[in-house]
C-alpha atoms as a PDB file:
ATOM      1  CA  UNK A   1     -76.254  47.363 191.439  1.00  0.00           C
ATOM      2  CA  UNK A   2     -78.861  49.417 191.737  1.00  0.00           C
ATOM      3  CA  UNK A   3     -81.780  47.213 192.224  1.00  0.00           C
ATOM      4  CA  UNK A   4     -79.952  45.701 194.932  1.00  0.00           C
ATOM      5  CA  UNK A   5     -82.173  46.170 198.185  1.00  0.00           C
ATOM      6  CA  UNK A   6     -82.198  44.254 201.544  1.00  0.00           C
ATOM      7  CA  UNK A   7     -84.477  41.084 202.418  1.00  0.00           C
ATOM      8  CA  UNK A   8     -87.302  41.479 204.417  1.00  0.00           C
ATOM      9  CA  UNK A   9     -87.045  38.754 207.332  1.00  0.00           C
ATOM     10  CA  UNK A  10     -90.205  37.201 205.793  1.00  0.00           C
ATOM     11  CA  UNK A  11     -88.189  36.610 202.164  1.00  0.00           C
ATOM     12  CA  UNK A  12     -84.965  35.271 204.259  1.00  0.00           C
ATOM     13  CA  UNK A  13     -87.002  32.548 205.843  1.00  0.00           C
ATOM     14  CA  UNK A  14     -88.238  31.622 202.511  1.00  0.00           C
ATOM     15  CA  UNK A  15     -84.784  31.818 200.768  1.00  0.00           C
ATOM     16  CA  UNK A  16     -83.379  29.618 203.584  1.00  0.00           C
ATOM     17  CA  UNK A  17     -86.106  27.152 203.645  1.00  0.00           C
ATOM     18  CA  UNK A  18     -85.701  26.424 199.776  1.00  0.00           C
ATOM     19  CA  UNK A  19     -81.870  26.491 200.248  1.00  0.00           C
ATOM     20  CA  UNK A  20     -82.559  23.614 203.129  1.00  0.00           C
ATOM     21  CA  UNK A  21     -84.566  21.672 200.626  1.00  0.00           C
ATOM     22  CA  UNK A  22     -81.941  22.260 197.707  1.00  0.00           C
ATOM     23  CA  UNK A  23     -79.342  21.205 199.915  1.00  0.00           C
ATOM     24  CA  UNK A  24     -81.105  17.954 201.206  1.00  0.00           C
ATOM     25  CA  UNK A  25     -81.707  17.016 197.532  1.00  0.00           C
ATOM     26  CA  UNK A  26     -77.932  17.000 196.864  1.00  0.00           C
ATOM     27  CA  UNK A  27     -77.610  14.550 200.173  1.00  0.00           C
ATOM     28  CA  UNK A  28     -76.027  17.769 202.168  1.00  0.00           C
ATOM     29  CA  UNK A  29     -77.840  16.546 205.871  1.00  0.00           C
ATOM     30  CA  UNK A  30     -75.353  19.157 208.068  1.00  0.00           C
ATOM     31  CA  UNK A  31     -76.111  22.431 205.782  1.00  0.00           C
ATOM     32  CA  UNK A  32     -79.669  21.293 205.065  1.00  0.00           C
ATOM     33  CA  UNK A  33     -79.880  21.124 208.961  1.00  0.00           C
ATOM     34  CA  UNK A  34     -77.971  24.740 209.039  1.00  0.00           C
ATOM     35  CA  UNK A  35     -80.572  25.973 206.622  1.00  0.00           C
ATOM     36  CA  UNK A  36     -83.599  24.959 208.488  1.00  0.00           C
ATOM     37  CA  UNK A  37     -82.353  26.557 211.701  1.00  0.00           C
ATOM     38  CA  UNK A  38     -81.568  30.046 209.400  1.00  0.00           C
ATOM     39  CA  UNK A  39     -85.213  29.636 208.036  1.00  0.00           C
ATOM     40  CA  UNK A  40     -86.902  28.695 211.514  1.00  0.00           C
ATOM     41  CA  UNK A  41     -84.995  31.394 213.106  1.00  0.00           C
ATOM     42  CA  UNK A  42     -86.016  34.278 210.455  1.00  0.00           C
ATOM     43  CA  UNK A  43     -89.702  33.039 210.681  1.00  0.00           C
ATOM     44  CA  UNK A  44     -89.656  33.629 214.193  1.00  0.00           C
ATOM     45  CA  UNK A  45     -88.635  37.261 213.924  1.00  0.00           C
ATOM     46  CA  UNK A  46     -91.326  37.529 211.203  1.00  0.00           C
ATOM     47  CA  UNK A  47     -94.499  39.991 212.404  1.00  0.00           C
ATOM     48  CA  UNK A  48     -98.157  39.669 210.637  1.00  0.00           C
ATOM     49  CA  UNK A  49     -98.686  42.729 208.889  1.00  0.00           C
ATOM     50  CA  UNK A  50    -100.464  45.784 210.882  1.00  0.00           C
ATOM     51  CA  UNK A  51    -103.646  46.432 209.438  1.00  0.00           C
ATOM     52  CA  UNK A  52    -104.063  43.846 206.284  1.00  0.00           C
ATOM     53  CA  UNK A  53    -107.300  42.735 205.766  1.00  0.00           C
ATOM     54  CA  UNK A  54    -108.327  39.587 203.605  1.00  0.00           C
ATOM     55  CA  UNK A  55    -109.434  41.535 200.860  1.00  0.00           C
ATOM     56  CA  UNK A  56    -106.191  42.911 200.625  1.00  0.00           C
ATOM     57  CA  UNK A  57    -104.347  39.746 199.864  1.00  0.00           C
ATOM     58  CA  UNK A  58    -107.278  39.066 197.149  1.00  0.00           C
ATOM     59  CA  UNK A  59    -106.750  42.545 195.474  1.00  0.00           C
ATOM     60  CA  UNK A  60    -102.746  41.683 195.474  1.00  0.00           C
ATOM     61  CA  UNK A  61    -103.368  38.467 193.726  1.00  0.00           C
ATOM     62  CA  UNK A  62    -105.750  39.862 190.898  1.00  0.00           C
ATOM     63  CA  UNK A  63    -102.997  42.518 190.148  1.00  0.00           C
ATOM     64  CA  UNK A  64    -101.307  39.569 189.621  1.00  0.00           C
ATOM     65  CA  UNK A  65    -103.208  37.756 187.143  1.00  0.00           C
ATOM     66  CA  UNK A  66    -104.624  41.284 185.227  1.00  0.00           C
ATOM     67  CA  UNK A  67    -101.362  42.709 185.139  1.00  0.00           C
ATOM     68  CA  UNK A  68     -97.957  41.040 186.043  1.00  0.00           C
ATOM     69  CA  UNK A  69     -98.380  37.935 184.614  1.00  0.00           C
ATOM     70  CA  UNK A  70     -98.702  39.715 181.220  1.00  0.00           C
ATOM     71  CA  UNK A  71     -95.762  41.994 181.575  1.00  0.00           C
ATOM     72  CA  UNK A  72     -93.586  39.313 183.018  1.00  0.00           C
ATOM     73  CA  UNK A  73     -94.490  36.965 180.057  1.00  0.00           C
ATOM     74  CA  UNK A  74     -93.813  39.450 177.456  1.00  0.00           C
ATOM     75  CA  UNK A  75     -90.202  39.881 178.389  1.00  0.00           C
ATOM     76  CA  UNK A  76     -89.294  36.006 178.909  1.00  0.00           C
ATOM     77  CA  UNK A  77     -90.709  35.671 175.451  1.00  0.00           C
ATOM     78  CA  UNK A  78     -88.999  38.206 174.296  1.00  0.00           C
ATOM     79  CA  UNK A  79     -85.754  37.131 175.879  1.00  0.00           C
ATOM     80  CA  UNK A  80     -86.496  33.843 174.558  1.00  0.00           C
ATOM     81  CA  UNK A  81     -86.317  32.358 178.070  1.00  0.00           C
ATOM     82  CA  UNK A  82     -88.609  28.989 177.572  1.00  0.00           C
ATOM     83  CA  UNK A  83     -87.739  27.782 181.289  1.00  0.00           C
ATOM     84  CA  UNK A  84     -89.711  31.462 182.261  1.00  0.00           C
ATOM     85  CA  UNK A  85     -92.507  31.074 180.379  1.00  0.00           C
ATOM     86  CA  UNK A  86     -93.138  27.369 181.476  1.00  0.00           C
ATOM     87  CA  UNK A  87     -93.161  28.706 185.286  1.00  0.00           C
ATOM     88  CA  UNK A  88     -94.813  31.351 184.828  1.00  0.00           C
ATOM     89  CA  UNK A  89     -97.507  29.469 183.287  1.00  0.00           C
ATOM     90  CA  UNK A  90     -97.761  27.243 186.433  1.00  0.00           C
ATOM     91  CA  UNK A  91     -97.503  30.348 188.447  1.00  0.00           C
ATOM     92  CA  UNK A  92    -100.403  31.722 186.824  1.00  0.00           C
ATOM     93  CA  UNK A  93    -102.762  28.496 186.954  1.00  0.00           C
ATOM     94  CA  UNK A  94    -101.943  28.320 190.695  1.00  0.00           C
ATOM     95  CA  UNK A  95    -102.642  32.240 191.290  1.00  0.00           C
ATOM     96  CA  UNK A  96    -105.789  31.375 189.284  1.00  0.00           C
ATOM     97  CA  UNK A  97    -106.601  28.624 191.701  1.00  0.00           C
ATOM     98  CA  UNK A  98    -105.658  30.850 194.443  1.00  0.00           C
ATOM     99  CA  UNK A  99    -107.761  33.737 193.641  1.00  0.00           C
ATOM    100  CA  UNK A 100    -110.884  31.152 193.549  1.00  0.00           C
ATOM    101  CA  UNK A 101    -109.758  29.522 196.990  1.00  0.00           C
ATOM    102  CA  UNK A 102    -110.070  33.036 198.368  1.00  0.00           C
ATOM    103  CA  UNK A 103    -113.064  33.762 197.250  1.00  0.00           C
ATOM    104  CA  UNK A 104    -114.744  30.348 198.298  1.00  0.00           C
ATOM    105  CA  UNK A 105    -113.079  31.487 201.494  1.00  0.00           C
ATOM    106  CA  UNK A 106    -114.439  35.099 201.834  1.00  0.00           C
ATOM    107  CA  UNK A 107    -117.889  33.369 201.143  1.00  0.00           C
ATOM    108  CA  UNK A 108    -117.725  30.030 203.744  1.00  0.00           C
ATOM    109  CA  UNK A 109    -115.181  31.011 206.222  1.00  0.00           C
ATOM    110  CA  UNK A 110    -113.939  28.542 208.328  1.00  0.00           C
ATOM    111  CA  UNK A 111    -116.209  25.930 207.230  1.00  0.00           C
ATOM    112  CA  UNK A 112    -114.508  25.988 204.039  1.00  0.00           C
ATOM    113  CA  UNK A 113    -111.267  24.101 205.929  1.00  0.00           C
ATOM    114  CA  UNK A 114    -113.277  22.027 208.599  1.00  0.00           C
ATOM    115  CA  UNK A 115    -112.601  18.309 208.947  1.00  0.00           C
ATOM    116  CA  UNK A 116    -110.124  18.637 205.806  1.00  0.00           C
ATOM    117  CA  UNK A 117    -106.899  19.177 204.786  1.00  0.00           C
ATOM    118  CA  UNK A 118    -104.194  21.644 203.313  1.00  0.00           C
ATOM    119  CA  UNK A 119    -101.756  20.538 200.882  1.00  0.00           C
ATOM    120  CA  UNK A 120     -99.375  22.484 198.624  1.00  0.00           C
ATOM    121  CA  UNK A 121     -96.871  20.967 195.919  1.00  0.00           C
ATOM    122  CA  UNK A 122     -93.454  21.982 196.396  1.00  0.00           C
ATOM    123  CA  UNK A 123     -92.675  22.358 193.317  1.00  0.00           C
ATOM    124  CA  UNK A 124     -95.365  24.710 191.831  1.00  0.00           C
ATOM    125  CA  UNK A 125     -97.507  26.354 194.554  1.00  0.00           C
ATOM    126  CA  UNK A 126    -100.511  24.269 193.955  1.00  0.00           C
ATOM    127  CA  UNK A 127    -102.988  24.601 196.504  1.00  0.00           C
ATOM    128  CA  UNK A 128    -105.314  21.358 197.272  1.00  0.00           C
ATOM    129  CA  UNK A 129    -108.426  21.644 200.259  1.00  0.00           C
ATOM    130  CA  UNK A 130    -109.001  17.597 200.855  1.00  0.00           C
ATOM    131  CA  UNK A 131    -108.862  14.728 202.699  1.00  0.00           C
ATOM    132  CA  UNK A 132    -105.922  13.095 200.670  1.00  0.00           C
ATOM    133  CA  UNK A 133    -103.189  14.798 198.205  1.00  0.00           C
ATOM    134  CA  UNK A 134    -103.911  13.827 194.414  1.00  0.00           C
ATOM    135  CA  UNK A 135    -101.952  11.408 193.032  1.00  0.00           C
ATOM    136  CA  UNK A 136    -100.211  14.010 190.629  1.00  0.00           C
ATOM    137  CA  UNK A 137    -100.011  17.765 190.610  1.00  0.00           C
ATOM    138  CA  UNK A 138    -102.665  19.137 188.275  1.00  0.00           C
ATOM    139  CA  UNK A 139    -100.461  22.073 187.394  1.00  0.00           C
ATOM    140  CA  UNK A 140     -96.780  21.073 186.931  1.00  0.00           C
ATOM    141  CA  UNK A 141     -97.598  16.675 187.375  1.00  0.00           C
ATOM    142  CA  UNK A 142     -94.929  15.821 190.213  1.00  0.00           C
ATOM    143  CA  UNK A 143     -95.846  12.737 191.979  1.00  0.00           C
ATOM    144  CA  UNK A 144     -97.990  13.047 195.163  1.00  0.00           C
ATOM    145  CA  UNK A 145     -95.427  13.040 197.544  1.00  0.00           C
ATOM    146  CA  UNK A 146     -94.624  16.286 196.694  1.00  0.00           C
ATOM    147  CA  UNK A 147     -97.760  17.346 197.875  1.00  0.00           C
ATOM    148  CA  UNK A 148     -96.747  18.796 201.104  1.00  0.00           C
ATOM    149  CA  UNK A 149     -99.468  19.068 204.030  1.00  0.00           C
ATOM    150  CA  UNK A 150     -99.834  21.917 205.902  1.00  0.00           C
ATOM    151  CA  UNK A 151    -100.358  22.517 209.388  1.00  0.00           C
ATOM    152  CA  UNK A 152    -104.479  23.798 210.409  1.00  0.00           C
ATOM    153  CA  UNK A 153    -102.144  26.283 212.892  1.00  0.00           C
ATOM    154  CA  UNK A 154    -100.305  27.831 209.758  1.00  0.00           C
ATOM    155  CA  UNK A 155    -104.052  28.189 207.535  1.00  0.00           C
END
């Protein structure tokens, strides 16, 4: 019990929000609902952090990709954990993808998100800049509809 440490608020909106979704999969309206009002009511007491800057976030995600990925990947193949290793080689793609989307970003600003769209799959992270979701998820290939849009407010 040692690794046991407490949630950040951040991390409990997340876990609540993917509960929600879990729960409205199984048909479960009344705790999906419950969910969503844990989730919306941790990501209210959420705070941006104090003095992050965007390079920051870009320097988190290639640690990711040079040296997590690797380490993470050893042990699920040495565990023999096949369900790991397939998600972890989504995750990677889509940290891939997101390490290029922040550097377009760092180069065209703003412009890179005018007069188009957001959308992330919801079942692998994908991130898509366009006017319409593909059809399927490049990464894990989940229908369209998976591809959820996200609000200009939240980019």
């Amino acid at each position: 019990m040692d690794d046991m440490h407490e949630l950040s608020v951040e991390s409990l909106s997340a876990l609540c929000s993917n509960l929600a979704k879990a729960c409205s999969k199984q048909l479960r309206t009344e705790e999906a609902s419950l969910f969503d009002q844990l989730a919306s009511y941790y990501k209210s007491k959420s705070k941006l952090p104090e003095g992050k800057q965007f390079t920051d976030y870009s320097a988190l995600v290639l640690k990711e990709l040079n040296k997590d990925y690797a380490e993470i990947s050893q042990q699920a193949a040495a565990d023999g954990d096949r369900g790991s290793l397939r998600a972890l080689t989504w995750g990677e793609k889509v940290s891939k993808i997101l390490k290029s989307l922040l550097d377009r970003y760092e180069k065209q600003k703003d412009s890179l998100l005018e007069n188009t769209n957001v959308f992330v799959c919801e079942i692998c992270g994908f991130i898509y800049i366009g006017n319409l979701p593909p059809e399927i998820c490049p990464i894990c290939k989940v229908p369209g509809f998976k591809m959820m849009k996200i609000q200009k407010e939240s980019v």
